[in-house]
N, C-alpha and C. Protein backbone atom coordinates (compact mmCIF):
# COMPACT_ATOMS: atom_id res chain seq x y z
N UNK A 1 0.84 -1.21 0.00
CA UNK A 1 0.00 0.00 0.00
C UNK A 1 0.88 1.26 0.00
N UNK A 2 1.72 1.31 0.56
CA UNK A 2 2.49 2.35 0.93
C UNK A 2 3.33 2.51 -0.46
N UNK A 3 3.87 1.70 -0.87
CA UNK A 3 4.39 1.51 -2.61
C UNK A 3 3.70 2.42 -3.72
N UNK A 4 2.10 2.01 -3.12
CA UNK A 4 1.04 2.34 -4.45
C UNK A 4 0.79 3.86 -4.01
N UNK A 5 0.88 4.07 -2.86
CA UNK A 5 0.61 5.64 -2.41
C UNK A 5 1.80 6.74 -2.92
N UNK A 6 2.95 6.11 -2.79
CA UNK A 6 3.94 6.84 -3.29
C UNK A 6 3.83 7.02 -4.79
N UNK A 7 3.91 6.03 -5.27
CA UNK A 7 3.36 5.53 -6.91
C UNK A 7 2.44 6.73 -7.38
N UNK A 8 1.67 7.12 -6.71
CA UNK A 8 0.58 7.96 -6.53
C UNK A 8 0.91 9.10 -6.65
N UNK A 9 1.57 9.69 -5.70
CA UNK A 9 2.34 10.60 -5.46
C UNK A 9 3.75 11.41 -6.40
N UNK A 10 4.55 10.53 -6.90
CA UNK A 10 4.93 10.96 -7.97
C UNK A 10 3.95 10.93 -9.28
N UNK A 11 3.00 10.23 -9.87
CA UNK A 11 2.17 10.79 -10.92
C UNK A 11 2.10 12.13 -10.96
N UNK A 12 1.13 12.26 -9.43
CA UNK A 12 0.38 13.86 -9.08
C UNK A 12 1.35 14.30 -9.76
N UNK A 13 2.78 14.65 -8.88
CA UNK A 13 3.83 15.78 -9.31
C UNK A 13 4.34 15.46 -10.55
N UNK A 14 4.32 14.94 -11.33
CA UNK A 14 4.74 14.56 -12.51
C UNK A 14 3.57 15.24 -13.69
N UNK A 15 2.22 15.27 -13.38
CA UNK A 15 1.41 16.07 -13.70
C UNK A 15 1.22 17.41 -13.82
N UNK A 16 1.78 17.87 -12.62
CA UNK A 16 1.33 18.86 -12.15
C UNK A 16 2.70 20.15 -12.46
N UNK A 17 4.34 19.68 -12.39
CA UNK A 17 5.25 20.44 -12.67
C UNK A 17 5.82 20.41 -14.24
N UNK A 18 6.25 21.03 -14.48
CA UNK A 18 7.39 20.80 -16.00
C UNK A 18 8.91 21.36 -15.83
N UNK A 19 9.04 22.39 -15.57
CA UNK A 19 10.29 23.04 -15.51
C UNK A 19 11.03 22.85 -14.19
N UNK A 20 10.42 22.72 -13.09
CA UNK A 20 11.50 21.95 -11.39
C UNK A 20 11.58 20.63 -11.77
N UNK A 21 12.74 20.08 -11.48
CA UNK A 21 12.90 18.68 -11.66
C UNK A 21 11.84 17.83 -10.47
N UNK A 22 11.05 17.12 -11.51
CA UNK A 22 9.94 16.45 -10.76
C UNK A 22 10.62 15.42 -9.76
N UNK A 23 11.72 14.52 -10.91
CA UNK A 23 11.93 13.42 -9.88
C UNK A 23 12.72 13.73 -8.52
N UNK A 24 13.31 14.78 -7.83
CA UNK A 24 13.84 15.33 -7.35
C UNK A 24 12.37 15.64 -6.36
N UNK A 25 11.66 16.52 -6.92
CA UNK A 25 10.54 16.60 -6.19
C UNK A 25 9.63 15.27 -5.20
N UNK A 26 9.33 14.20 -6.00
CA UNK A 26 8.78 12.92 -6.01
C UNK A 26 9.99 12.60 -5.05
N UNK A 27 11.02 12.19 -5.27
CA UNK A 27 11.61 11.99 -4.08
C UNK A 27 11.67 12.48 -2.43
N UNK A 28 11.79 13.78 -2.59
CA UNK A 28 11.26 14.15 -1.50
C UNK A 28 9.95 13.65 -0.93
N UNK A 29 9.06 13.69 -1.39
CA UNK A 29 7.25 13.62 -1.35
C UNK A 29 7.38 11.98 -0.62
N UNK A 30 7.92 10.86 -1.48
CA UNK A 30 8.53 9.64 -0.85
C UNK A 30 9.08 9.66 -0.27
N UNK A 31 10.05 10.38 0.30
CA UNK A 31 10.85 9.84 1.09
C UNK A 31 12.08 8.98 0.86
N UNK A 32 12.12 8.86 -0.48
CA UNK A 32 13.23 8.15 -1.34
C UNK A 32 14.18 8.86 -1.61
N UNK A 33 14.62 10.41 -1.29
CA UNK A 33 15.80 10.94 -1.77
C UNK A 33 17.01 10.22 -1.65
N UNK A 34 17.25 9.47 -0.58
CA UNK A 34 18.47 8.64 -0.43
C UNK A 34 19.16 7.79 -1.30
N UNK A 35 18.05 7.36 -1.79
CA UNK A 35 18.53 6.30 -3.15
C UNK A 35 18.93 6.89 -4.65
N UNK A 36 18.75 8.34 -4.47
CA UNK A 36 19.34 8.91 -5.84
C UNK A 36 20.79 9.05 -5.53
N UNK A 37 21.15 8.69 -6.85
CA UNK A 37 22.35 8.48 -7.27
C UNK A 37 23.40 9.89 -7.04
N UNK A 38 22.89 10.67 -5.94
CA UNK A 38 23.23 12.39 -5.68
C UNK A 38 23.19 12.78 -4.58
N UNK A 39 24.29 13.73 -4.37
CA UNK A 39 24.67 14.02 -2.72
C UNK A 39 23.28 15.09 -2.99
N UNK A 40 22.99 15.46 -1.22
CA UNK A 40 22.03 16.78 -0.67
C UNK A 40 22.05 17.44 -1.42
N UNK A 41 23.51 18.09 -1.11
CA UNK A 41 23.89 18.87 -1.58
C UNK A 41 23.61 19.19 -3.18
N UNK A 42 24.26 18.33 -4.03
CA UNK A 42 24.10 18.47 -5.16
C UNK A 42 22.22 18.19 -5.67
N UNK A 43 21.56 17.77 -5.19
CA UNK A 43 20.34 17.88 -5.29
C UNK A 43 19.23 19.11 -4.76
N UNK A 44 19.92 19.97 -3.86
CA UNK A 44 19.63 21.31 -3.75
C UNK A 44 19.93 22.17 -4.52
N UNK A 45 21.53 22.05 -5.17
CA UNK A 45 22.16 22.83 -6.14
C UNK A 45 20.95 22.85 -7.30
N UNK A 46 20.99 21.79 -7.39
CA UNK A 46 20.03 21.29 -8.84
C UNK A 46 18.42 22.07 -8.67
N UNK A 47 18.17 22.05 -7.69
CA UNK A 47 16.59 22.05 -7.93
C UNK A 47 16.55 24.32 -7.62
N UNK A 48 17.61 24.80 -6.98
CA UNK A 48 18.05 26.15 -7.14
C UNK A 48 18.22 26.69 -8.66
N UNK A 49 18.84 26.18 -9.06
CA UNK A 49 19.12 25.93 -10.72
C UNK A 49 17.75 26.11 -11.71
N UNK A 50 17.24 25.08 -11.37
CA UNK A 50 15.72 24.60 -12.20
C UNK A 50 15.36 25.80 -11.69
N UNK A 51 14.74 26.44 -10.39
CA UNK A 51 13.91 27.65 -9.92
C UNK A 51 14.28 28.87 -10.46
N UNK A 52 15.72 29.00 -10.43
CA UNK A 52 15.70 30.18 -11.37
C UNK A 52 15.73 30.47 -12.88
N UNK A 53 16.39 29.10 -13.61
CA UNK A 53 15.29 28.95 -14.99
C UNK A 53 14.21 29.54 -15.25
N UNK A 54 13.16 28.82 -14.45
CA UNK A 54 11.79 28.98 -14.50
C UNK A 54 11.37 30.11 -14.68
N UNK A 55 12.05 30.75 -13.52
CA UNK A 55 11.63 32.44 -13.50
C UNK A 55 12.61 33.20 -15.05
N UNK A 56 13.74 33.36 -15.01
CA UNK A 56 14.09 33.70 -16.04
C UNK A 56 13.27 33.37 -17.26
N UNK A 57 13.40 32.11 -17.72
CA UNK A 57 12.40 31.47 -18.92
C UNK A 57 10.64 32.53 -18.68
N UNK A 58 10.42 32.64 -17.65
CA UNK A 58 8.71 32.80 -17.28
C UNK A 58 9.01 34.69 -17.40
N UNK A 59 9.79 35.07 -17.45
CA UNK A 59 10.01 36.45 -17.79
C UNK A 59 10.52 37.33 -19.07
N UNK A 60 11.07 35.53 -19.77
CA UNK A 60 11.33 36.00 -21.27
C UNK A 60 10.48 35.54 -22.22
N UNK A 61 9.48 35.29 -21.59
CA UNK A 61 8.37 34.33 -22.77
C UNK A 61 8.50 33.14 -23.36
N UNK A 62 9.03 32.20 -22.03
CA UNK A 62 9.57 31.14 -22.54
C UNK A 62 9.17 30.04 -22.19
N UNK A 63 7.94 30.30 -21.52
CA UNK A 63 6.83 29.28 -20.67
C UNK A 63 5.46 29.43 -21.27
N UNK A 64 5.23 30.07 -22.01
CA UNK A 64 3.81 30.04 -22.85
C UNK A 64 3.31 28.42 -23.99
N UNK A 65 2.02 29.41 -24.47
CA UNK A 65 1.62 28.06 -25.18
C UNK A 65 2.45 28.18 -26.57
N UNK A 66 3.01 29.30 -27.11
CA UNK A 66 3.83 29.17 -28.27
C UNK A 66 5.43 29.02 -27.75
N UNK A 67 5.81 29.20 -26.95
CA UNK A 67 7.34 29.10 -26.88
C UNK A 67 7.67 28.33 -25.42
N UNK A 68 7.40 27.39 -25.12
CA UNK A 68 7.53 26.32 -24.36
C UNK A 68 8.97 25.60 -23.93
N UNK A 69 9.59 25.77 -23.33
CA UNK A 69 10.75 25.06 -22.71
C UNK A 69 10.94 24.69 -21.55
N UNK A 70 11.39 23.01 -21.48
CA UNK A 70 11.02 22.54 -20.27
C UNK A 70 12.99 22.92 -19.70
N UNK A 71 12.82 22.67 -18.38
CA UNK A 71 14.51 22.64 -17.99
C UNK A 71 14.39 21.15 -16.72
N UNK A 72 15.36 20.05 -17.32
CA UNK A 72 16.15 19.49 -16.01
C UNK A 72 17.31 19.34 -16.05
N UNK A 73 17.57 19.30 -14.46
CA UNK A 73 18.96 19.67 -14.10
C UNK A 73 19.68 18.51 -13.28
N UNK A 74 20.75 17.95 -13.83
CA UNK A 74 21.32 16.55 -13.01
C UNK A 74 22.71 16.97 -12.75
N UNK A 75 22.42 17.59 -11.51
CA UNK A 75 24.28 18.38 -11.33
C UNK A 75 25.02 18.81 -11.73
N UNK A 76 23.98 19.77 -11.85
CA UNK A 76 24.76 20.96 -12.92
C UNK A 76 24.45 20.53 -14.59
N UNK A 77 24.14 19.63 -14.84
CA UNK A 77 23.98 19.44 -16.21
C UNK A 77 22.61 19.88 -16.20
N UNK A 78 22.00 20.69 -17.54
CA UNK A 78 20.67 20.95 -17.71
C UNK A 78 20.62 20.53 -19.29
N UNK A 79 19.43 20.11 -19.18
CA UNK A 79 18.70 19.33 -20.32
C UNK A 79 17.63 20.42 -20.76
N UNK A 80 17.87 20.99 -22.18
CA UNK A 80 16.12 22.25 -22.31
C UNK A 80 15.95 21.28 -23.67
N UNK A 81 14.90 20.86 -22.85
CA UNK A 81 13.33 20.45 -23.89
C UNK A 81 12.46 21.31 -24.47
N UNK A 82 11.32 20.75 -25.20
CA UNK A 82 10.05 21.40 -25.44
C UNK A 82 10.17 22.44 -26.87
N UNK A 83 9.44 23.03 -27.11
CA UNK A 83 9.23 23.95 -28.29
C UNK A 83 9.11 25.10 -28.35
N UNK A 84 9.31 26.18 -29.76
CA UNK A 84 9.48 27.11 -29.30
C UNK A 84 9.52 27.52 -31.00
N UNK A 85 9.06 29.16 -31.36
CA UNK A 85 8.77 29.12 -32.89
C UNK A 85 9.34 29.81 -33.28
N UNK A 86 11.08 30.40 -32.94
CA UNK A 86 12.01 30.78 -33.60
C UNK A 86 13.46 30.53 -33.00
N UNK A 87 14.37 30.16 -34.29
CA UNK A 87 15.77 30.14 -33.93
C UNK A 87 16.13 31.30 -32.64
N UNK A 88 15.39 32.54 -32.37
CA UNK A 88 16.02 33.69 -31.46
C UNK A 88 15.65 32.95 -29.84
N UNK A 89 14.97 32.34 -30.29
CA UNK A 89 13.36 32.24 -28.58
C UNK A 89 14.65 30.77 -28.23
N UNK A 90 14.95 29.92 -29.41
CA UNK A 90 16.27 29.06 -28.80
C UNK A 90 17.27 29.49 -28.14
N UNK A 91 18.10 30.38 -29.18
CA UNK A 91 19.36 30.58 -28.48
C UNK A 91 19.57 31.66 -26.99
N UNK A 92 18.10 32.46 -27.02
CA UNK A 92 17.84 33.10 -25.71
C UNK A 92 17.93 32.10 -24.40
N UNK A 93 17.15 30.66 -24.54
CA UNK A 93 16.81 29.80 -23.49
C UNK A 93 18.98 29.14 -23.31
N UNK A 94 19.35 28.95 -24.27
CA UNK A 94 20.69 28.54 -23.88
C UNK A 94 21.45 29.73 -23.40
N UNK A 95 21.40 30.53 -23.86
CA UNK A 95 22.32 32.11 -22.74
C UNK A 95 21.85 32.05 -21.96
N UNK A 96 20.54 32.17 -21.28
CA UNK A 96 20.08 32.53 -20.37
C UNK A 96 20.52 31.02 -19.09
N UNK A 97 20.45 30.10 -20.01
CA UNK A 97 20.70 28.63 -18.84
C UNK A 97 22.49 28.71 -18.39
N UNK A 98 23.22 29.41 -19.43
CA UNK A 98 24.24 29.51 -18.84
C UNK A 98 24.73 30.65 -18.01
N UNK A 99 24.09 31.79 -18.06
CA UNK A 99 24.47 32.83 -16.91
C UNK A 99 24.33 32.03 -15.57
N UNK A 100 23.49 31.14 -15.11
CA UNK A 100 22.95 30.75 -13.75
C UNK A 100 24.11 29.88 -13.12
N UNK A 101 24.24 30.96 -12.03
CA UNK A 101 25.53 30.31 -11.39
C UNK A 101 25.55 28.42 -11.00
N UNK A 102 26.28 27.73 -11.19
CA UNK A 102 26.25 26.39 -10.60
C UNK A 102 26.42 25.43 -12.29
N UNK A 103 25.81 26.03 -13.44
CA UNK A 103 25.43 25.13 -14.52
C UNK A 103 26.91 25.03 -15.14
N UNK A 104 27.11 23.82 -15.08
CA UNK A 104 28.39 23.26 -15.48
C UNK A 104 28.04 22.81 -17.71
N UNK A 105 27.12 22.27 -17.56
CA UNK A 105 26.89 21.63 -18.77
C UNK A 105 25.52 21.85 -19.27
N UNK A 106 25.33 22.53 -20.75
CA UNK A 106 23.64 22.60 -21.41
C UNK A 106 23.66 22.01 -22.46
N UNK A 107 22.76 21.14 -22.33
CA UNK A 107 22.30 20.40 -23.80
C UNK A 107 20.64 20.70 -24.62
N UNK A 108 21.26 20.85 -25.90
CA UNK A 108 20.11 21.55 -26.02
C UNK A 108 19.34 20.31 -27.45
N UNK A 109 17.97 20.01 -26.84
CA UNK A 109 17.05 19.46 -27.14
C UNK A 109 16.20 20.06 -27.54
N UNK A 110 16.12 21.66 -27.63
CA UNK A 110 14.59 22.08 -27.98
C UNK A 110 14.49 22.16 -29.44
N UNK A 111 12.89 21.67 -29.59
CA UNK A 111 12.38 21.74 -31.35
C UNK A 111 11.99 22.95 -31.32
N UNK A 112 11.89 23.35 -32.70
CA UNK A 112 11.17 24.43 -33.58
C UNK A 112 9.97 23.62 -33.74
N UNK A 113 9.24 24.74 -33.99
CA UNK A 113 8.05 23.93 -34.82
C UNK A 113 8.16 25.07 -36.38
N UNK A 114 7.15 24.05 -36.64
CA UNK A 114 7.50 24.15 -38.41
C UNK A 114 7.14 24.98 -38.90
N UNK A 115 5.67 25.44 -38.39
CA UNK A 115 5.40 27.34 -39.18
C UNK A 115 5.97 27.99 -38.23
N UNK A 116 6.17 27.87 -37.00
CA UNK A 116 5.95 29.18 -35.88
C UNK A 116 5.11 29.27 -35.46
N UNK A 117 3.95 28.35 -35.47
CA UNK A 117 2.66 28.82 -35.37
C UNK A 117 1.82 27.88 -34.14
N UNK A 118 1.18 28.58 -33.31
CA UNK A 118 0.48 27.25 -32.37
C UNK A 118 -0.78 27.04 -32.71
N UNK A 119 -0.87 25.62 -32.83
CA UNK A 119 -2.09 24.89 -33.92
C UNK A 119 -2.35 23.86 -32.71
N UNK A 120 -4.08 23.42 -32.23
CA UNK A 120 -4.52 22.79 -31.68
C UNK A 120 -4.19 21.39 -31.68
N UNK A 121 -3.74 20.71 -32.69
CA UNK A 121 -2.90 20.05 -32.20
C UNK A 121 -1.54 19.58 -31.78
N UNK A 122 -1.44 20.90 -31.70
CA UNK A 122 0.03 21.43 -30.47
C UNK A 122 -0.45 20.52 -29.20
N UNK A 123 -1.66 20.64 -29.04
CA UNK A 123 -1.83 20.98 -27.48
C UNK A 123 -2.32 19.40 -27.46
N UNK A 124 -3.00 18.58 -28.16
CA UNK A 124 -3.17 17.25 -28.05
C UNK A 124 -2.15 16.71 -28.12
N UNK A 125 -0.83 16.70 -29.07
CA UNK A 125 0.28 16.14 -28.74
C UNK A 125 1.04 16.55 -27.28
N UNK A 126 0.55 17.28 -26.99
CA UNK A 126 1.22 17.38 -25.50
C UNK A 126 0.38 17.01 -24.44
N UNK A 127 -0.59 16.77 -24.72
CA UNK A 127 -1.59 15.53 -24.17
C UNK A 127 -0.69 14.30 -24.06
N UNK A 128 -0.66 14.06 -25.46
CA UNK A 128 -0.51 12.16 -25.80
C UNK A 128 1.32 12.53 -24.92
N UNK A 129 1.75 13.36 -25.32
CA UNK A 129 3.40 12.96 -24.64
C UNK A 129 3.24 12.86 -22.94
N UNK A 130 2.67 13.86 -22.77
CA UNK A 130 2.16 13.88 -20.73
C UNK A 130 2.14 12.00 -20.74
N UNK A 131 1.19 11.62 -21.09
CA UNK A 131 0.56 10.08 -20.98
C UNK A 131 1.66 9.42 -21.31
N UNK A 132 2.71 9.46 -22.63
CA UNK A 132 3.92 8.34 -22.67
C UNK A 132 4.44 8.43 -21.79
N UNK A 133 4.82 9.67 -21.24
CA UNK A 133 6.06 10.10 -19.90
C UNK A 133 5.54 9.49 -18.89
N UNK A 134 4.62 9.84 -18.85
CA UNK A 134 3.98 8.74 -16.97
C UNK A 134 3.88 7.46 -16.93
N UNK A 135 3.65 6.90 -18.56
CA UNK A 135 3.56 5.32 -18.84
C UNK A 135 5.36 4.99 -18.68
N UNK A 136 5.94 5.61 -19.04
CA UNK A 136 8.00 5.34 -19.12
C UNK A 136 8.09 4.98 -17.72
N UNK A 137 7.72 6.70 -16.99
CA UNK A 137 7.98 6.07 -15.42
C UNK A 137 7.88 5.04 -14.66
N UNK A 138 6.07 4.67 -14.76
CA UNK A 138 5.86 3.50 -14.33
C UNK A 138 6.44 2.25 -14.40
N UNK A 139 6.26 2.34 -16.09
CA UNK A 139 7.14 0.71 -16.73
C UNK A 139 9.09 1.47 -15.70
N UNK A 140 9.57 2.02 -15.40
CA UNK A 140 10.97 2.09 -15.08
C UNK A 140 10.84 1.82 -13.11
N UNK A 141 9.76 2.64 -12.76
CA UNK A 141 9.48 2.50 -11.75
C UNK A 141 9.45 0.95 -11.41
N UNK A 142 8.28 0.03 -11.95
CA UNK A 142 7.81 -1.17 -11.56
C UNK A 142 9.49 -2.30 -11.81
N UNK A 143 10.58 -1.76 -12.86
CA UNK A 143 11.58 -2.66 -12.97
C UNK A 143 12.37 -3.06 -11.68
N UNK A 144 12.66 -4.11 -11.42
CA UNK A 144 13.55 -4.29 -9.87
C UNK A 144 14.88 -4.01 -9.92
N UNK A 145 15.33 -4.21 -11.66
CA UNK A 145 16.78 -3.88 -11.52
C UNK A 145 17.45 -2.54 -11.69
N UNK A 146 16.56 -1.92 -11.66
CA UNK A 146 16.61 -0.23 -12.00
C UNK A 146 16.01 0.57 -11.24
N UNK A 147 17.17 1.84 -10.88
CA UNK A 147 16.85 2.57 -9.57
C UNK A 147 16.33 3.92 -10.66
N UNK A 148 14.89 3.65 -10.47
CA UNK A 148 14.08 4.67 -11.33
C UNK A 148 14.02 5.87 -11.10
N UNK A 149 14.55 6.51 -9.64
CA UNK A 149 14.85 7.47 -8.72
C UNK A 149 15.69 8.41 -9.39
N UNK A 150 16.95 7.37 -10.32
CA UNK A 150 17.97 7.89 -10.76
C UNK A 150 17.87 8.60 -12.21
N UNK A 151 16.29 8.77 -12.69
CA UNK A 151 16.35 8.63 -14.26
C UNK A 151 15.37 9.97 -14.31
N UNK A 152 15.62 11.09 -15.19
CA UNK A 152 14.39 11.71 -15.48
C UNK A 152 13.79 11.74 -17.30
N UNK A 153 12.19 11.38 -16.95
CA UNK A 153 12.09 11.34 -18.84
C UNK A 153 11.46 12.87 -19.02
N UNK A 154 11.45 13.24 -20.14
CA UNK A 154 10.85 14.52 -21.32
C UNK A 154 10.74 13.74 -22.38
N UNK A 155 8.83 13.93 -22.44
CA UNK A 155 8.63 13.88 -24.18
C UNK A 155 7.99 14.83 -24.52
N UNK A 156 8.91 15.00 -26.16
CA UNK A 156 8.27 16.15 -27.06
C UNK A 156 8.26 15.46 -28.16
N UNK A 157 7.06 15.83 -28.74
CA UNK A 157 6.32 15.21 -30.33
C UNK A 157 6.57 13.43 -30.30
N UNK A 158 6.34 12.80 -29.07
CA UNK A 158 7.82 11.53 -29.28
C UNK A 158 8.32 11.30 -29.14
N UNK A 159 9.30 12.57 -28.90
CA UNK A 159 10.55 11.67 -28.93
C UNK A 159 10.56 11.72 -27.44
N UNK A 160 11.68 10.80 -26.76
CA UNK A 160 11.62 10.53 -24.84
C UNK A 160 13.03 11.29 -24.98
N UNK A 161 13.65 12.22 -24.24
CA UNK A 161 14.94 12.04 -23.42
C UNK A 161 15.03 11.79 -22.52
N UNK A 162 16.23 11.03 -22.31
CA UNK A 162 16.52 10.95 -20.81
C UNK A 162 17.81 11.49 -19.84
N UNK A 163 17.75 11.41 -19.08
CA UNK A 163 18.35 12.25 -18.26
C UNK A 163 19.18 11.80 -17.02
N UNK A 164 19.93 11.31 -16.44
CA UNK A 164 20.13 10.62 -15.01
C UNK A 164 21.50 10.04 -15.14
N UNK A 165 21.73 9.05 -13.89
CA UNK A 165 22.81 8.58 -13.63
C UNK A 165 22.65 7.20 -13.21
N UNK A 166 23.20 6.45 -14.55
CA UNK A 166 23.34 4.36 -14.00
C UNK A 166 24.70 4.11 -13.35
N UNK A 167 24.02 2.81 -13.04
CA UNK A 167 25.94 2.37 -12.20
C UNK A 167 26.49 1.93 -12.81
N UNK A 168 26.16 1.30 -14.07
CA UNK A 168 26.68 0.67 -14.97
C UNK A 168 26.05 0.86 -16.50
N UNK A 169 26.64 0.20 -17.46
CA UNK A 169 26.48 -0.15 -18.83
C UNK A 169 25.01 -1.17 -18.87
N UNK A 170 25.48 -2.30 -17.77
CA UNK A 170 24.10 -3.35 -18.30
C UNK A 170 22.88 -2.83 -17.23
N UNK A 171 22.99 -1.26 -16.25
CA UNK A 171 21.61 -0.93 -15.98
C UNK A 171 21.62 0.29 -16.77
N UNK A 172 22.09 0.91 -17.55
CA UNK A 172 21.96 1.98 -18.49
C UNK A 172 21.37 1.27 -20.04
N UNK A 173 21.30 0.31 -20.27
CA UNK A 173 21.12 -0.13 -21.57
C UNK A 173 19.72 -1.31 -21.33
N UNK A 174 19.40 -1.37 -19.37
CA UNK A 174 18.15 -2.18 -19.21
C UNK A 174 16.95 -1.09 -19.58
N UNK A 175 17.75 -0.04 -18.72
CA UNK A 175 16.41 1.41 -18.94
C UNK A 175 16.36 2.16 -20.46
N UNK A 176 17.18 2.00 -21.46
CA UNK A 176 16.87 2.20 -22.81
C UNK A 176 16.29 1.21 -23.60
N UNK A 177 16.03 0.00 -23.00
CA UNK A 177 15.14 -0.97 -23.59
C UNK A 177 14.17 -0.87 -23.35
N UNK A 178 13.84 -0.91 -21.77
CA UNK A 178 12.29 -0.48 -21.42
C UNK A 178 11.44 0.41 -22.08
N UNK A 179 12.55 1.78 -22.15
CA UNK A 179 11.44 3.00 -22.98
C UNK A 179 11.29 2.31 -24.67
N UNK A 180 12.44 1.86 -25.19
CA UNK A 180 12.25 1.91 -26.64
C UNK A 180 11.24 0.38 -26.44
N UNK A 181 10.71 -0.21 -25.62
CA UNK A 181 9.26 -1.33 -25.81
C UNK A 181 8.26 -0.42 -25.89
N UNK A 182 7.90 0.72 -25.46
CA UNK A 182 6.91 1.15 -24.85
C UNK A 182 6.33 1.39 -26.66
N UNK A 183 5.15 1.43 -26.47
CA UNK A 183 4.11 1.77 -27.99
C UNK A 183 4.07 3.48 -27.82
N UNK A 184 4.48 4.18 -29.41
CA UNK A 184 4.06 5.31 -29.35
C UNK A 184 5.42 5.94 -28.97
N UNK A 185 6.73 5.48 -28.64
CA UNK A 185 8.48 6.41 -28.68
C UNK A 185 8.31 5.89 -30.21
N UNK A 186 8.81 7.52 -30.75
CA UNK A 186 9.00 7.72 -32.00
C UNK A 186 10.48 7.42 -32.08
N UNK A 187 11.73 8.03 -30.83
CA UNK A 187 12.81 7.76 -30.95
C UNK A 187 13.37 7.80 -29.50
N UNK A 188 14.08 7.87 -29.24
CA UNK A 188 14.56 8.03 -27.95
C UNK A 188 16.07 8.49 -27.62
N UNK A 189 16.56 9.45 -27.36
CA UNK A 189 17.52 10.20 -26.76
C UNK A 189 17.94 9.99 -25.56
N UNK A 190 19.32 9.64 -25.59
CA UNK A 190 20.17 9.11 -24.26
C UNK A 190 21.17 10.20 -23.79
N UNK A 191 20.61 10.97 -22.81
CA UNK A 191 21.41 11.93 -21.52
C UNK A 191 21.92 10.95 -20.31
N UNK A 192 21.52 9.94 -20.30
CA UNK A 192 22.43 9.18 -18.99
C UNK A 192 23.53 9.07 -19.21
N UNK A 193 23.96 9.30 -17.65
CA UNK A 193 25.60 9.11 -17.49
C UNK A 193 25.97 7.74 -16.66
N UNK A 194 27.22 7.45 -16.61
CA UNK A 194 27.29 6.25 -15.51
C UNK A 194 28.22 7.20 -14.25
N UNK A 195 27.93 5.96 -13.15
CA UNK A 195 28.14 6.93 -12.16
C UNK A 195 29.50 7.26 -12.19
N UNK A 196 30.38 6.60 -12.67
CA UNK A 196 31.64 7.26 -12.66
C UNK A 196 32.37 7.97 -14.05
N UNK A 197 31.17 8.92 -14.49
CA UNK A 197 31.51 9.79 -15.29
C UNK A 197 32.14 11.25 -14.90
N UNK A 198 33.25 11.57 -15.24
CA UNK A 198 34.17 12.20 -15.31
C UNK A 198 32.93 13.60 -15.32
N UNK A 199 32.19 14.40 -15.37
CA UNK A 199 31.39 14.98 -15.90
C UNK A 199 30.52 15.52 -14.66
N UNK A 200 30.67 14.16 -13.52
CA UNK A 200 30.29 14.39 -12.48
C UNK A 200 30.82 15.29 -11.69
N UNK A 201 32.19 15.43 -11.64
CA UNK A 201 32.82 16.03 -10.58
C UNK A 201 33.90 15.25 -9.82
């Protein structure tokens, strides 16, 4: 019971945030922070990071329904997702992720869309991606050999990235199988690191 309540509990927040790193959040909420693959410390750094994104991004027009960018942050590394309807509205979200003190590394994932234009089914595909992302979790969550704690997904149009830190090769390549079974990944993008990546610190 207590499994399924937590279970529960990260959905909600997984629903409910985009730009603070959820699983970071969900951990807390569980009670599972311990098992991420990340000191306090560096998991405060991180989620300081994400907060002032947000606001920056939410002051440059970078959180709306036409210019959308998600941010997570895995120690110092930030991942910007999501969409956005000009080359300028991009390269603003990467300056702006690197002024913020602490960000060691930005990778940049965000799409254009194809006119510039926000079309209603903008907003159903970001329906159907909400629903793959919570279906990834689960299927990563429910695996025994994978510390799902350690992984964050983003989907846009399809495609999944991911984000996190394995201990190894054969649990970094269990959790890229899982997502690429799932019905409906168009492709899938690999941000995991192993834990003794140089990258870390």
């Amino acid at each position: 019971m207590k499994i399924f309540r937590s279970f529960v509990v990260v959905l909600l927040l997984l629903s409910v945030t985009s730009c603070v790193e959820t699983i970071i959040l969900g951990s807390l909420a569980t009670g599972s922070m311990i098992t991420r693959e990340k000191s306090a410390k560096n998991m405060k750094d991180d989620v300081i990071i994400s907060t002032i994104l947000l606001s920056k991004y939410t002051g440059n027009g970078l959180t709306t329904l036409k210019n959308n960018v998600d941010v997570t942050v895995n120690e110092g590394r930030v991942l910007l997702t999501g969409v956005v309807r000009t080359s300028k509205k991009e390269e603003l979200a990467i300056t702006l992720a690197w002024k913020v003190n602490g960000v060691r590394e930005v990778i940049n994932e965000i799409q254009l869309l194809e006119d510039g234009s926000y079309r209603p089914r903008n907003f159903s595909r970001a329906v159907i991606d909400t629903i793959l992302t919570l279906e990834i979790e689960s299927k990563l969550l429910i695996k025994p050999s994978l510390k799902s704690t350690n992984y964050k997904v983003n989907t846009v149009n399809g495609v999944v990235y991911l984000m996190g830190i394995a201990d190894d090769e054969e649990e970094l390549n269990k959790a890229l199988d899982v997502v690429a079974r799932i019905r409906g990944v168009r492709k899938v993008v690999n941000h995991i690191i192993l834990s003794d990546d140089r990258r870390r610190g």
